[in-house]
PDB file of N, CA and C in Angstrom:
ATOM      1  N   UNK A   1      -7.235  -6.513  11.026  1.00  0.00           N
ATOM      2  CA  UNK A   1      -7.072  -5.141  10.619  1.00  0.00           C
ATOM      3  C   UNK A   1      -5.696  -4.972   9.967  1.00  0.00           C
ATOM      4  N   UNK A   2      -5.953  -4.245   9.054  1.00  0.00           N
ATOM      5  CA  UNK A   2      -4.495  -3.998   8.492  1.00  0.00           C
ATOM      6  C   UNK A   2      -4.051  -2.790   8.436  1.00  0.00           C
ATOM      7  N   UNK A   3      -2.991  -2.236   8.522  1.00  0.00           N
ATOM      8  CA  UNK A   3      -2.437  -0.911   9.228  1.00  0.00           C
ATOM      9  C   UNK A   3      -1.404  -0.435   7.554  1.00  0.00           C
ATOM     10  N   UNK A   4      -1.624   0.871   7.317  1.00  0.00           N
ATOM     11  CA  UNK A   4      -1.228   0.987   5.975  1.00  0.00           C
ATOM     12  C   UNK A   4      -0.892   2.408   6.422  1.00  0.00           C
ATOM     13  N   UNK A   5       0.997   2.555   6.163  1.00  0.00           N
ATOM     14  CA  UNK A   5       1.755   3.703   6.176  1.00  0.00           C
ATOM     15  C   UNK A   5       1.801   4.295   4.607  1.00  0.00           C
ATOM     16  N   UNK A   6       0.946   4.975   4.431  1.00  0.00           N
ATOM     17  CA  UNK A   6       1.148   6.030   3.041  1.00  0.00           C
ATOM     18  C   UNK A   6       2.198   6.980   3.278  1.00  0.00           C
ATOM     19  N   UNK A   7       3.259   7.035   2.817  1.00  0.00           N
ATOM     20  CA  UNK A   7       4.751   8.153   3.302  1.00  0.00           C
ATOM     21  C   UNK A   7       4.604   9.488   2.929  1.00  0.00           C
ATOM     22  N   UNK A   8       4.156   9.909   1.738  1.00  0.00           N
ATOM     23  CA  UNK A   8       3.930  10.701   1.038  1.00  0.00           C
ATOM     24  C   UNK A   8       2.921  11.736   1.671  1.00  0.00           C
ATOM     25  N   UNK A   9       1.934  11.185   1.951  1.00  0.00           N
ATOM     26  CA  UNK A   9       0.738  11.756   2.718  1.00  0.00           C
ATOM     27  C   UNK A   9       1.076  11.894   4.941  1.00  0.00           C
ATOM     28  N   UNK A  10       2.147  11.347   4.782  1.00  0.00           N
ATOM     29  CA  UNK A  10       2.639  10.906   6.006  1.00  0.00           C
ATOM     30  C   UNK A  10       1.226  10.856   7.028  1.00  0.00           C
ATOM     31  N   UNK A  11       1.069   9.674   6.707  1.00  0.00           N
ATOM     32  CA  UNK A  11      -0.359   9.216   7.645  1.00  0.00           C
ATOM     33  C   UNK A  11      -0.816   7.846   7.815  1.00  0.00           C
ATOM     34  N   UNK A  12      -1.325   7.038   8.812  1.00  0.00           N
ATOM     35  CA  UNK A  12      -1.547   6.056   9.062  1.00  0.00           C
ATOM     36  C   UNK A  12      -2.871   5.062   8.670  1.00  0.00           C
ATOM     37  N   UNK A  13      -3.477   4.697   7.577  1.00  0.00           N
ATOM     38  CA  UNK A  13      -4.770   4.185   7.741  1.00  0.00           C
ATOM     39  C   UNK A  13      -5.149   2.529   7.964  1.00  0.00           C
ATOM     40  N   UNK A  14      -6.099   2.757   9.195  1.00  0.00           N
ATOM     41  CA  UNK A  14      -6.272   1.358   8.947  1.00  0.00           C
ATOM     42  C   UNK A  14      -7.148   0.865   8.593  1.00  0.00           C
ATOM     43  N   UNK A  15      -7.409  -0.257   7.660  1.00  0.00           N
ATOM     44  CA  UNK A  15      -8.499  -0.980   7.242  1.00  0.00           C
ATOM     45  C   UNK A  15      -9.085  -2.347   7.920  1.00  0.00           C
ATOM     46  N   UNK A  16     -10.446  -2.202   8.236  1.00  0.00           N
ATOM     47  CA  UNK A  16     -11.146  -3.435   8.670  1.00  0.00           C
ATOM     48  C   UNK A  16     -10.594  -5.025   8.231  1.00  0.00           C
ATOM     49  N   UNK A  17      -9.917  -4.935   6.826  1.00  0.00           N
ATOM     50  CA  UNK A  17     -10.196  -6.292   6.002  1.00  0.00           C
ATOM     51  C   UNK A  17      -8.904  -6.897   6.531  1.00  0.00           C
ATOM     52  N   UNK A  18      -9.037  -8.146   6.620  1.00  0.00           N
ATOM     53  CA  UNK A  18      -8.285  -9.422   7.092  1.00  0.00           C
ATOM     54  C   UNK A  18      -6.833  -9.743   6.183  1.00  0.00           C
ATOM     55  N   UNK A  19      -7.024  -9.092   4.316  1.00  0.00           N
ATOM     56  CA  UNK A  19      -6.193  -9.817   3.495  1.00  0.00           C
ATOM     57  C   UNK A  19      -6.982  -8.784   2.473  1.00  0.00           C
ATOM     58  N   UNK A  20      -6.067  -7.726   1.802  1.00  0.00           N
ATOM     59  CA  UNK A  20      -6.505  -7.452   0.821  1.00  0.00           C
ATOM     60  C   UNK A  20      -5.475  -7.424  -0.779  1.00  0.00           C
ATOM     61  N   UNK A  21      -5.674  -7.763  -1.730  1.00  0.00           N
ATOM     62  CA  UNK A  21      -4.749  -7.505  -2.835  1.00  0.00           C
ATOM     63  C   UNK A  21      -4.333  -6.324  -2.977  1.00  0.00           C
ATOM     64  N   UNK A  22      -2.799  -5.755  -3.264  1.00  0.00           N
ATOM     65  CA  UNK A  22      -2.345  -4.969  -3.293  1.00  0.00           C
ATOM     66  C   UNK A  22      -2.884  -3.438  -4.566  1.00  0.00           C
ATOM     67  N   UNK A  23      -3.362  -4.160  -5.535  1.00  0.00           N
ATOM     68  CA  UNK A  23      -4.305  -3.637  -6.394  1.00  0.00           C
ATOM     69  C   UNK A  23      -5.618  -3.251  -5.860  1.00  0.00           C
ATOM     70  N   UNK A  24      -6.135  -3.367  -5.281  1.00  0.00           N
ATOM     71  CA  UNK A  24      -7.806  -3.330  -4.497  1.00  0.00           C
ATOM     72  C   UNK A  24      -6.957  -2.137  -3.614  1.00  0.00           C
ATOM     73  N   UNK A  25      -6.128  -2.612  -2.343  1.00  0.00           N
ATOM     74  CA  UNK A  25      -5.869  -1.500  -1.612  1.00  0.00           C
ATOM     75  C   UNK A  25      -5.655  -0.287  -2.212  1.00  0.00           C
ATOM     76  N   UNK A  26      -4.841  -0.142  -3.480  1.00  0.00           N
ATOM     77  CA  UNK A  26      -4.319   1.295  -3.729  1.00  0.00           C
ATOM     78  C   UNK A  26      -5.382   1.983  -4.418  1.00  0.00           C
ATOM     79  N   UNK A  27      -6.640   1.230  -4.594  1.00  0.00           N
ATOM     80  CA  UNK A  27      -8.162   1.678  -5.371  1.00  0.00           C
ATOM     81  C   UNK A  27      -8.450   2.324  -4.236  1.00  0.00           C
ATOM     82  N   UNK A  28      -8.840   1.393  -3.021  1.00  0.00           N
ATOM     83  CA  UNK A  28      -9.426   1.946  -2.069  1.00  0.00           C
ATOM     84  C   UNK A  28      -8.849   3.698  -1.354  1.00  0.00           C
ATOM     85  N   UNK A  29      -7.526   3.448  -1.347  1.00  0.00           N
ATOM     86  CA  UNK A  29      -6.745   4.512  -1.099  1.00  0.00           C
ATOM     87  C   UNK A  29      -6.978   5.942  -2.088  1.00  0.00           C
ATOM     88  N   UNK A  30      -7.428   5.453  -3.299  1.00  0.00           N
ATOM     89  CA  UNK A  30      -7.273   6.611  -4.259  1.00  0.00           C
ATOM     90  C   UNK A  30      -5.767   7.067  -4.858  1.00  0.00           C
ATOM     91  N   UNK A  31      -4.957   5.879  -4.875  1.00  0.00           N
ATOM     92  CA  UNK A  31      -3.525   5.905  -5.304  1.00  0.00           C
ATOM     93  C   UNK A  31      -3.649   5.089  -6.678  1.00  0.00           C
ATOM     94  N   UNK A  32      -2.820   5.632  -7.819  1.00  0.00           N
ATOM     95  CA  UNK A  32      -3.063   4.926  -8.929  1.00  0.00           C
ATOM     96  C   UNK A  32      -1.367   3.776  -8.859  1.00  0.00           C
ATOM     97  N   UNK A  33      -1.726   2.866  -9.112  1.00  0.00           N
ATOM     98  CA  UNK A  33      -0.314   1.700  -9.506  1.00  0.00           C
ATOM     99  C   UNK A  33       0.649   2.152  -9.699  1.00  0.00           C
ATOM    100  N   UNK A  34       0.761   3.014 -10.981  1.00  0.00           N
ATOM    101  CA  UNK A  34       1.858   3.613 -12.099  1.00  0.00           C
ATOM    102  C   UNK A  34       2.354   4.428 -10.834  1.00  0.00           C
ATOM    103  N   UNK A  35       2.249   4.988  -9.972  1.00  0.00           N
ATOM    104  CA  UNK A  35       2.925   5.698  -9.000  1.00  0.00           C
ATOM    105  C   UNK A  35       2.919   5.325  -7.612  1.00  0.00           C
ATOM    106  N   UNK A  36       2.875   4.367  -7.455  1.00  0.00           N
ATOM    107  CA  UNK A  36       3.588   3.313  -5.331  1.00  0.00           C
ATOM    108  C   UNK A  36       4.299   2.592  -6.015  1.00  0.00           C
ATOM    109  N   UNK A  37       4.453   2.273  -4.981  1.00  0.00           N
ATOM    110  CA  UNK A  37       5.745   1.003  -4.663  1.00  0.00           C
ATOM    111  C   UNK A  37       5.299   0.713  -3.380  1.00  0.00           C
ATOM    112  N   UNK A  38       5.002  -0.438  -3.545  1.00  0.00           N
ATOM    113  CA  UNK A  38       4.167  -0.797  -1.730  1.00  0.00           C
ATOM    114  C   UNK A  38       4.933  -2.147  -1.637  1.00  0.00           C
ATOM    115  N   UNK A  39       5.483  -1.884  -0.131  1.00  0.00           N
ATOM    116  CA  UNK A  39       6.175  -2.890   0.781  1.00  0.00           C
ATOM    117  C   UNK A  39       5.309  -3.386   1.746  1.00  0.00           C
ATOM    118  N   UNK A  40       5.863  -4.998   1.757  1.00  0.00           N
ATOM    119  CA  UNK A  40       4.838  -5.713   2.473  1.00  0.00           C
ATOM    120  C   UNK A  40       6.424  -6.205   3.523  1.00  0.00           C
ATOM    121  N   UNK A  41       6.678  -5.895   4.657  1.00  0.00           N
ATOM    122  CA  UNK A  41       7.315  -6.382   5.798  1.00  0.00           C
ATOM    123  C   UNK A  41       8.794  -6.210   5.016  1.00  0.00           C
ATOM    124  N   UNK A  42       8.484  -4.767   4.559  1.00  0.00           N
ATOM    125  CA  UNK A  42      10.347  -4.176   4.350  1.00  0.00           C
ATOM    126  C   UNK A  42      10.970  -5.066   2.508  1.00  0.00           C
ATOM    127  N   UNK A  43      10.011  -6.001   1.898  1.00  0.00           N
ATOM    128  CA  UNK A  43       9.831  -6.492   0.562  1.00  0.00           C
ATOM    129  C   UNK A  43       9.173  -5.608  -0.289  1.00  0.00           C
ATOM    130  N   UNK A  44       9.380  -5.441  -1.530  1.00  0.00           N
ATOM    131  CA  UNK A  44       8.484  -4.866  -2.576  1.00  0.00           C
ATOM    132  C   UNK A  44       7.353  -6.127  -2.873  1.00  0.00           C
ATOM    133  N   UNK A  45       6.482  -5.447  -2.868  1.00  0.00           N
ATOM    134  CA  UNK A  45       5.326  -6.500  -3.544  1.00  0.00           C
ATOM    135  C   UNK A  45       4.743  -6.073  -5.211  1.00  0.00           C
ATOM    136  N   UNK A  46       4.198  -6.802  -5.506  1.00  0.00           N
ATOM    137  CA  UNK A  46       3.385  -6.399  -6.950  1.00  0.00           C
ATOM    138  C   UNK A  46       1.585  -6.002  -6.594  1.00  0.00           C
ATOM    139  N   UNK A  47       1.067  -5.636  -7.598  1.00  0.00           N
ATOM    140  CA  UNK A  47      -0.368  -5.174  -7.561  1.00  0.00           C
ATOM    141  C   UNK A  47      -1.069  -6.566  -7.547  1.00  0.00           C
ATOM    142  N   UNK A  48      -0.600  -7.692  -7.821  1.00  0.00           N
ATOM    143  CA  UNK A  48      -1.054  -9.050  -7.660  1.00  0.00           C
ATOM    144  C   UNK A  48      -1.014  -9.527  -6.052  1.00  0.00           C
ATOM    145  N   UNK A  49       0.036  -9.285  -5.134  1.00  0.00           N
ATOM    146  CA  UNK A  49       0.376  -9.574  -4.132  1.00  0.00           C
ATOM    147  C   UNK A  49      -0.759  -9.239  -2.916  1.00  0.00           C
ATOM    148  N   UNK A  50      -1.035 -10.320  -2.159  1.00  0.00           N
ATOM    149  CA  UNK A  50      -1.936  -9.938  -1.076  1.00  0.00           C
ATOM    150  C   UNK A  50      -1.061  -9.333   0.308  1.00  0.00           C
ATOM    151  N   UNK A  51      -2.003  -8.505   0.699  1.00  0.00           N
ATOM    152  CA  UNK A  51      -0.874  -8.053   2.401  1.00  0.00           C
ATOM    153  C   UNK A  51      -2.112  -8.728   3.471  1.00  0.00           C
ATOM    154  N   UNK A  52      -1.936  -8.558   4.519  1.00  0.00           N
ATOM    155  CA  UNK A  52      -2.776  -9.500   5.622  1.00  0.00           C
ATOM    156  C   UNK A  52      -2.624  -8.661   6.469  1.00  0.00           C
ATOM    157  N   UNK A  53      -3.451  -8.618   7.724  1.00  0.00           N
ATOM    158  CA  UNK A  53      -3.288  -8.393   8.880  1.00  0.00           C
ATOM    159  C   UNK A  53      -1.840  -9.155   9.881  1.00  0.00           C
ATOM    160  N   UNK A  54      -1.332  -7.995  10.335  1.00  0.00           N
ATOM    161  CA  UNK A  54      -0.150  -8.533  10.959  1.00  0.00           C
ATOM    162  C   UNK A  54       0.737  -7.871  10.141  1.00  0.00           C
ATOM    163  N   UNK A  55       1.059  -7.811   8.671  1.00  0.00           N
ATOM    164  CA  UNK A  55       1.790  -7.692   8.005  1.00  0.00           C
ATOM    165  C   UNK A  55       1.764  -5.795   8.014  1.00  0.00           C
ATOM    166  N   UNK A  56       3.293  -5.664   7.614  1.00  0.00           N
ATOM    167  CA  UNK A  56       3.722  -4.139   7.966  1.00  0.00           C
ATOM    168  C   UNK A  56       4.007  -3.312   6.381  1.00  0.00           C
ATOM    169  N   UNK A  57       2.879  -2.509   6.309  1.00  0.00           N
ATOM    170  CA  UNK A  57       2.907  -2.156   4.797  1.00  0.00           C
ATOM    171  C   UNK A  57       2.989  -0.799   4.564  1.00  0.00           C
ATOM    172  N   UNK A  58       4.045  -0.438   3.731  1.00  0.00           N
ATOM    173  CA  UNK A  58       4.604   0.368   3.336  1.00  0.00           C
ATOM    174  C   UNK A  58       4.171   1.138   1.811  1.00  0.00           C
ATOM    175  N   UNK A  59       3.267   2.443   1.997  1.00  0.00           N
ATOM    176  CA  UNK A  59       3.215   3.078   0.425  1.00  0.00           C
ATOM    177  C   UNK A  59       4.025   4.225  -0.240  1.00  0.00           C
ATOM    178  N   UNK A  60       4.892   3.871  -1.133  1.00  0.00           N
ATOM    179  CA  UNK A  60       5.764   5.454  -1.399  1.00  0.00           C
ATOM    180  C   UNK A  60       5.081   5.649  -2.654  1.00  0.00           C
ATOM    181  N   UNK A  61       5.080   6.817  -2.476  1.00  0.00           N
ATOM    182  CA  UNK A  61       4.365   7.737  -4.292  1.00  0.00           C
ATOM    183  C   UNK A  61       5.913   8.429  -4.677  1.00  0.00           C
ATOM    184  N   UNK A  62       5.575   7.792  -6.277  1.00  0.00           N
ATOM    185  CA  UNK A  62       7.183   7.891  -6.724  1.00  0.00           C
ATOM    186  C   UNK A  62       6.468   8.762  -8.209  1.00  0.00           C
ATOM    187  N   UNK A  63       7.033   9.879  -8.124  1.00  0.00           N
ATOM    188  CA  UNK A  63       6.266  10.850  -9.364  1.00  0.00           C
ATOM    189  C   UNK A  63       7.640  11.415  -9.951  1.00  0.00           C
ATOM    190  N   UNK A  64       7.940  11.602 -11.302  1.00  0.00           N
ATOM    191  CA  UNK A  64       8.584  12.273 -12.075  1.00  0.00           C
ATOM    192  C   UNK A  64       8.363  13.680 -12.855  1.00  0.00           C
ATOM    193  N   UNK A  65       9.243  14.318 -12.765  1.00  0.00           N
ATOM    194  CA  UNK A  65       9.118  15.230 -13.902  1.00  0.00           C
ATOM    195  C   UNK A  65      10.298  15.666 -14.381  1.00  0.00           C
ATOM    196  N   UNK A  66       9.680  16.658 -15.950  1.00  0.00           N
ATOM    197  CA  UNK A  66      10.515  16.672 -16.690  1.00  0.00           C
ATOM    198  C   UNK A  66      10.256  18.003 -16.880  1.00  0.00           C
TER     199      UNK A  66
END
């Protein structure tokens, strides 16, 4: 199981899957790329990067305006 802190939404979800790509998770979430920054055990990861069970993952939504 993997345990996923969304900050923004300040809420905890966890998912069944063992190892998912960081791209797949933020689909599943309904978060688009262009706006997280997801930490895998206090590291930035990329949308390529897998997180695992065990591992402590971090989502910030980073939005601009002008």
């Amino acid at each position: 199981m993997i345990r996923v802190k969304v900050l923004e939404a300040n809420k905890i979800i966890e998912l069944e899957d063992e190892e998912i790509i960081v791209k797949n998770l933020l689909e599943r979430l309904g978060l688009r790329q262009s706006e997280c920054i997801v930490l895998r055990n206090g590291v930035v990861v990329t949308e390529e990067d897998a997180v695992r069970s065990g591992d402590e993952v971090v989502v910030y939504t980073v939005k601009s305006g002008g």
